[in-house]
N, C-alpha and C. Protein backbone atom coordinates (compact mmCIF):
# COMPACT_ATOMS: atom_id res chain seq x y z
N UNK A 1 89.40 80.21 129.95
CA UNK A 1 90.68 79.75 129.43
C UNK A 1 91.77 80.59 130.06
N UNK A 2 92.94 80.03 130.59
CA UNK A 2 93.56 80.78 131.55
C UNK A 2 95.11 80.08 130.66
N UNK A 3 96.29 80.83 130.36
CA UNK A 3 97.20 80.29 129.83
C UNK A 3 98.54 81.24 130.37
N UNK A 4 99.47 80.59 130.65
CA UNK A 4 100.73 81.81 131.26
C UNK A 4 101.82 80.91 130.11
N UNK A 5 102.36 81.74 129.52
CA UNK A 5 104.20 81.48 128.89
C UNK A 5 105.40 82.93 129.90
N UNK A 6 106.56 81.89 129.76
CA UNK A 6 107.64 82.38 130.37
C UNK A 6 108.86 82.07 130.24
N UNK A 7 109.95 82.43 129.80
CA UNK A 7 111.19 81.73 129.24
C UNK A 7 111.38 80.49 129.80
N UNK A 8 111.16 79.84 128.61
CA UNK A 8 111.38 77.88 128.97
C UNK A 8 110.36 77.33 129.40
N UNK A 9 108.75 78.18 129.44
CA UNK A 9 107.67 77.29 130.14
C UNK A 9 106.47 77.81 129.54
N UNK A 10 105.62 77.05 129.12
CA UNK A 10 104.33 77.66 129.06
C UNK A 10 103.37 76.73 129.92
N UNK A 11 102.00 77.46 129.86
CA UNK A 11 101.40 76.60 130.92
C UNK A 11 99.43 76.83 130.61
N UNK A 12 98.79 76.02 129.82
CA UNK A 12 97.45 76.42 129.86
C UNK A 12 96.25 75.27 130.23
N UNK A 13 95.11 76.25 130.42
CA UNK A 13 93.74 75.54 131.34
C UNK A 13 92.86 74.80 130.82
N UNK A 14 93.48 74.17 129.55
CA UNK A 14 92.52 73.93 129.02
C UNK A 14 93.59 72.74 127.81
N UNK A 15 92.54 72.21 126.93
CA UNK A 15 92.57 71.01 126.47
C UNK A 15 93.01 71.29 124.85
N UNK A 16 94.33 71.94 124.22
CA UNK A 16 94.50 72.45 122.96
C UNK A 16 94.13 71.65 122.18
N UNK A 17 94.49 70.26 122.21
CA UNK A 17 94.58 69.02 121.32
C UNK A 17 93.10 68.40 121.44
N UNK A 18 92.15 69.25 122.03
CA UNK A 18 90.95 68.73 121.78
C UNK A 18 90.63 69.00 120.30
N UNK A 19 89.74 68.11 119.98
CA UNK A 19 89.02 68.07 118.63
C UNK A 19 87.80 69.04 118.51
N UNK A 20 87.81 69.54 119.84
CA UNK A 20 86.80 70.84 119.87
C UNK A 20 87.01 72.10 119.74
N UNK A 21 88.47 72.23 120.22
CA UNK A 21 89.39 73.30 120.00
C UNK A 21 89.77 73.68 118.52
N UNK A 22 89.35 75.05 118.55
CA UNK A 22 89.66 75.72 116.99
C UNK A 22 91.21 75.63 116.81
N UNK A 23 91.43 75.44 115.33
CA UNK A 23 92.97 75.41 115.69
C UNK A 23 93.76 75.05 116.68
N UNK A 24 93.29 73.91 117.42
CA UNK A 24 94.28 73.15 118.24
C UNK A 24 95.39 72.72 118.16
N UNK A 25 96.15 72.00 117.08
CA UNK A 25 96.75 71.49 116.45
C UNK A 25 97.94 72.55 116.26
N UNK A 26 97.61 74.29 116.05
CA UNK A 26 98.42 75.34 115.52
C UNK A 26 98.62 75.72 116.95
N UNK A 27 97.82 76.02 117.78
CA UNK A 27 98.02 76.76 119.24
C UNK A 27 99.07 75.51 120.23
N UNK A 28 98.44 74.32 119.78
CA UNK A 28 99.95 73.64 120.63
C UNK A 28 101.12 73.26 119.82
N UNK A 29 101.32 73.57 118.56
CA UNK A 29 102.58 74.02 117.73
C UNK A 29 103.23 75.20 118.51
N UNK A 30 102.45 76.05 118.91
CA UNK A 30 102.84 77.33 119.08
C UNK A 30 103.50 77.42 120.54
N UNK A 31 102.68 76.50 121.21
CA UNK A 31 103.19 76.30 122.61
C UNK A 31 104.26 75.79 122.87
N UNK A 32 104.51 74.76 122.22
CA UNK A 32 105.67 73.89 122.06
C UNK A 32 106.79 74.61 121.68
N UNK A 33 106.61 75.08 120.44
CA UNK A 33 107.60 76.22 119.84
C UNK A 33 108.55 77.12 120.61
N UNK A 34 107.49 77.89 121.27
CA UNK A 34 107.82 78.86 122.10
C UNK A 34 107.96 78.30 123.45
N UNK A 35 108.23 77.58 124.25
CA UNK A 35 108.73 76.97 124.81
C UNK A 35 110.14 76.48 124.51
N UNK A 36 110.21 75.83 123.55
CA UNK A 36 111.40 75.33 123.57
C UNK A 36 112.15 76.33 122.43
N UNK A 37 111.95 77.12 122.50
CA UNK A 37 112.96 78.49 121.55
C UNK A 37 114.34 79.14 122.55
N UNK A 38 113.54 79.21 123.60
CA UNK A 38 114.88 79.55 124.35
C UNK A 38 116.12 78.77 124.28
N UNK A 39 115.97 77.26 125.00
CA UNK A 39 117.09 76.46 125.02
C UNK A 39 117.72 76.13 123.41
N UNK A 40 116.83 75.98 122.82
CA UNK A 40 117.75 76.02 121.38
C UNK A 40 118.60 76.91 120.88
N UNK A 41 118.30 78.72 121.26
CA UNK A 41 119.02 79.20 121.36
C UNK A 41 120.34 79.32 122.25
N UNK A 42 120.53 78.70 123.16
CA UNK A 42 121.50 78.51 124.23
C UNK A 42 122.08 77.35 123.43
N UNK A 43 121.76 76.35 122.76
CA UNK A 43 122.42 75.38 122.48
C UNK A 43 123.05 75.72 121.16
N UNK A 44 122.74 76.75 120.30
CA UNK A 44 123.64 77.15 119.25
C UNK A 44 124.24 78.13 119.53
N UNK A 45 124.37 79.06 121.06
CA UNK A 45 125.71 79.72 120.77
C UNK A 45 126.93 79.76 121.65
């Protein structure tokens, strides 16, 4: 499993939203999240 995040991007090797994946569902919440945290902050100030 190989995964890189970076302001405004994340990027991983593998299949979160699989049904095989533990907590999939929370780890691509998390991805998403943190991804898009930056620009939201730019857009409220």
């Amino acid at each position: 499993v190989h995964a890189l995040r970076g302001p405004g991007f994340t990027s991983v090797q593998f299949h979160p939203e699989s049904v095989m994946t533990l907590h999939g569902a929370a780890i691509l919440d998390d991805l998403v999240t943190g991804a898009l945290a930056p620009h939201r902050a730019e857009l409220t100030a």
